[in-house]
Protein backbone atom coordinates (compact mmCIF):
# COMPACT_ATOMS: atom_id res chain seq x y z
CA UNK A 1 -15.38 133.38 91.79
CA UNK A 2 -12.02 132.91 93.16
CA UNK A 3 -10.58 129.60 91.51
CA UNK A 4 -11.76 127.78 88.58
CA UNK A 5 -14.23 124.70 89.48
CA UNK A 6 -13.00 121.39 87.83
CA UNK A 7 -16.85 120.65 87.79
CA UNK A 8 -17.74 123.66 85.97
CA UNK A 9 -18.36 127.09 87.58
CA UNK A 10 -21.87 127.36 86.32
CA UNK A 11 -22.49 124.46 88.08
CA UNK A 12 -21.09 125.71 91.36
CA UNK A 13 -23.35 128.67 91.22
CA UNK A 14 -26.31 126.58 90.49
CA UNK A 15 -25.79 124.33 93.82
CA UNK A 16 -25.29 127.43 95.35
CA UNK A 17 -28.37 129.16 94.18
CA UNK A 18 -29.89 126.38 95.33
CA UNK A 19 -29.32 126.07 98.10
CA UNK A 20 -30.13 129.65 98.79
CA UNK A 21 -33.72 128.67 97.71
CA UNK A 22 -33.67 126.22 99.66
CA UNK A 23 -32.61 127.84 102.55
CA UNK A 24 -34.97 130.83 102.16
CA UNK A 25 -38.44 129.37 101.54
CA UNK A 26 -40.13 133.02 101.66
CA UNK A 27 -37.91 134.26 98.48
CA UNK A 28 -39.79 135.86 95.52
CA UNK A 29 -37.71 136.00 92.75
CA UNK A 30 -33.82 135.97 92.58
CA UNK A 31 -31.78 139.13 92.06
CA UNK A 32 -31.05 140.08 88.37
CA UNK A 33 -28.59 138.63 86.42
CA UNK A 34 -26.74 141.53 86.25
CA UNK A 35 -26.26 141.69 90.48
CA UNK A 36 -25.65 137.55 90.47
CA UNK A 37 -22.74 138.66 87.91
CA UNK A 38 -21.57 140.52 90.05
CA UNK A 39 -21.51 138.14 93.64
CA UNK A 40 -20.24 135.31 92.19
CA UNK A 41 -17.64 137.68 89.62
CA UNK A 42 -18.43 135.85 86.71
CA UNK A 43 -20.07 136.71 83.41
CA UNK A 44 -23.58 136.43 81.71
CA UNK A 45 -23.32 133.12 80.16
CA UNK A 46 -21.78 131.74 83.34
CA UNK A 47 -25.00 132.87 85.27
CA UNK A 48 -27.17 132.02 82.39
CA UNK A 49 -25.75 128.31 82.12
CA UNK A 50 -26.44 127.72 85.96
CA UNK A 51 -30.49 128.96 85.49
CA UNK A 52 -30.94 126.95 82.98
CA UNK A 53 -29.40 124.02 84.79
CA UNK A 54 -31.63 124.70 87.74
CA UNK A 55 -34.37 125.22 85.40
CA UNK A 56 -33.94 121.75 83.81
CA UNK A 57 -34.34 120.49 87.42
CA UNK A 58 -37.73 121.94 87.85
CA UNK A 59 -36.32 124.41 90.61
CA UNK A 60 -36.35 128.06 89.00
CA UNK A 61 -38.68 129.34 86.08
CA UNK A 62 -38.31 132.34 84.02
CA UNK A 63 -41.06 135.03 84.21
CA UNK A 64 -41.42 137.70 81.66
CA UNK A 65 -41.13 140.88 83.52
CA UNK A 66 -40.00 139.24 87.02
CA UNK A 67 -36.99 137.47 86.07
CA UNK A 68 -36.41 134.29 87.73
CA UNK A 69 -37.83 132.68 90.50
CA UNK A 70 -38.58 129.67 92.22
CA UNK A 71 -40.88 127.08 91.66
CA UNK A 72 -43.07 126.02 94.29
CA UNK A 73 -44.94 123.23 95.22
CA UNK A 74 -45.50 120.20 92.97
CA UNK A 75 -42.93 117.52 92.17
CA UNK A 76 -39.58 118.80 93.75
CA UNK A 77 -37.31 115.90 92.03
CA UNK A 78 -35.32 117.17 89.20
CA UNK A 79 -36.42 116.81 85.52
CA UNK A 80 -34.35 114.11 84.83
CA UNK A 81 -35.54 112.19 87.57
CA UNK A 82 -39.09 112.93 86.57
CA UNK A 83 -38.34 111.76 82.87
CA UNK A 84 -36.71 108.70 83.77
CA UNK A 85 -39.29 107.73 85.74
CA UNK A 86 -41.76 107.96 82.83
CA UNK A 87 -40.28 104.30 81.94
CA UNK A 88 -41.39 102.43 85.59
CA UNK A 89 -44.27 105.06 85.23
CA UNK A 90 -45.85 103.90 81.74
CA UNK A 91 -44.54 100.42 82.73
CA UNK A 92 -42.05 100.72 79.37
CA UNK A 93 -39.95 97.89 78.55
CA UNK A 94 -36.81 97.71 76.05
CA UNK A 95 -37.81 98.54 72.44
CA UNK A 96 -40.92 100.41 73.61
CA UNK A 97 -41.67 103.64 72.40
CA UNK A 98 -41.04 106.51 74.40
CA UNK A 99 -43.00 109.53 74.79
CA UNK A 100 -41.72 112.34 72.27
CA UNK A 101 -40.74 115.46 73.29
CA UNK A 102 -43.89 117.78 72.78
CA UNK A 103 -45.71 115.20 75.13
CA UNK A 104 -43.06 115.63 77.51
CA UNK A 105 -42.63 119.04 77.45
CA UNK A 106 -46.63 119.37 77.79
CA UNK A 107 -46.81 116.70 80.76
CA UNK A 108 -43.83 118.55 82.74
CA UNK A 109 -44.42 122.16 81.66
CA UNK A 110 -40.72 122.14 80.83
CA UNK A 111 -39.39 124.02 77.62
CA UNK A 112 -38.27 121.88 74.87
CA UNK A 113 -34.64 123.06 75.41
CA UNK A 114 -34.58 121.59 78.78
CA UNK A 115 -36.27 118.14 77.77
CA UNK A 116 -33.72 117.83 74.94
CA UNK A 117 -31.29 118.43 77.69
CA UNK A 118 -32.12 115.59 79.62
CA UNK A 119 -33.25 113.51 76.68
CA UNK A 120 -29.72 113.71 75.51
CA UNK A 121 -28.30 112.74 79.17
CA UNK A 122 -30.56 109.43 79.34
CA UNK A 123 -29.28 108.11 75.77
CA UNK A 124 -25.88 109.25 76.54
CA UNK A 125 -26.26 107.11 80.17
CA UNK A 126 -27.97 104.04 77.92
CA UNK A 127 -31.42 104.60 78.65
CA UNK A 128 -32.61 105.32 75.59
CA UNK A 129 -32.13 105.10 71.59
CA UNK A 130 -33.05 107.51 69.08
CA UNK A 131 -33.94 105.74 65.68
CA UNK A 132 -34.04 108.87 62.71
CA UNK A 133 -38.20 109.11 61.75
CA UNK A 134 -39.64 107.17 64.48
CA UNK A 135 -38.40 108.92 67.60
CA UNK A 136 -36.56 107.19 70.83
CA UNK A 137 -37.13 103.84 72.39
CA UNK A 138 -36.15 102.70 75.78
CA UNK A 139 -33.27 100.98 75.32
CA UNK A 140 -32.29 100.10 78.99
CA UNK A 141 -34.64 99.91 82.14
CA UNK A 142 -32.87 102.47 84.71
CA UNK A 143 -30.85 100.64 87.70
CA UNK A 144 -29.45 102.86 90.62
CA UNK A 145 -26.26 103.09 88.90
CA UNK A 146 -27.88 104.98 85.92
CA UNK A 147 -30.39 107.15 87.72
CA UNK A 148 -29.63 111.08 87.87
């Protein structure tokens, strides 16, 4: 990578791995870690960061013994669009229970890592409140302005 991204260079590779997939409908998996290392000159955790970002959106998976590749068909929109749509979805209003995170990981076949990801990003934007022992409530109903 040339410069240092004020966004976060992990983040720069991800839109750009992206839009490679994208791009290239007919791809199988992605190269290997080790060769992405070496395009974009950066290191593992760098490369690692961006997969998992794309795999929070619902656009890569991890296969044991492929590697990574994309996901196909099904919902294209990006986890956190797909969770904070569970509120207009369920027809949720503030103070209502949301769903926790085993149901959400089991409705979006999305590790737990990835829904605690999000999770975090919708109470941080307002969304929602976590109360200790009794799990998150919507505490917000999402406008345009708070929408991923």
């Amino acid at each position: 990578m040339p410069q240092a991204s004020p966004r976060g260079t992990y983040l720069v590779i991800a839109e750009a791995l992206r839009a490679e997939i994208q791009e290239r409908e007919s791809i199988g998996a992605l190269p290997s870690e080790a060769e992405m290392m070496r395009s974009h000159g950066v290191g593992r955790n760098t490369i690692r960061r961006a997969l998992q970002a794309l795999e929070a959106d619902g656009v890569v998976e991890s296969v044991p013994g492929i590697g990574w590749r994309p996901v196909r068909g099904g919902d294209r929109r990006s986890l956190a669009e797909r969770l904070t749509d569970v509120i207009a979805e369920e027809s949720l209003s503030v103070g209502d229970a949301y769903p926790s995170e085993a149901k959400l990981c089991e409705r979006f076949g999305a590790s737990r890592t990835a829904v605690r990801r999000v999770l975090a990003q919708m109470e941080g934007n307002g969304l929602l409140a976590t109360v200790h022992g009794k799990g998150r409530t919507v505490r917000a109903l999402p406008t345009p302005a708070t929408r991923p």
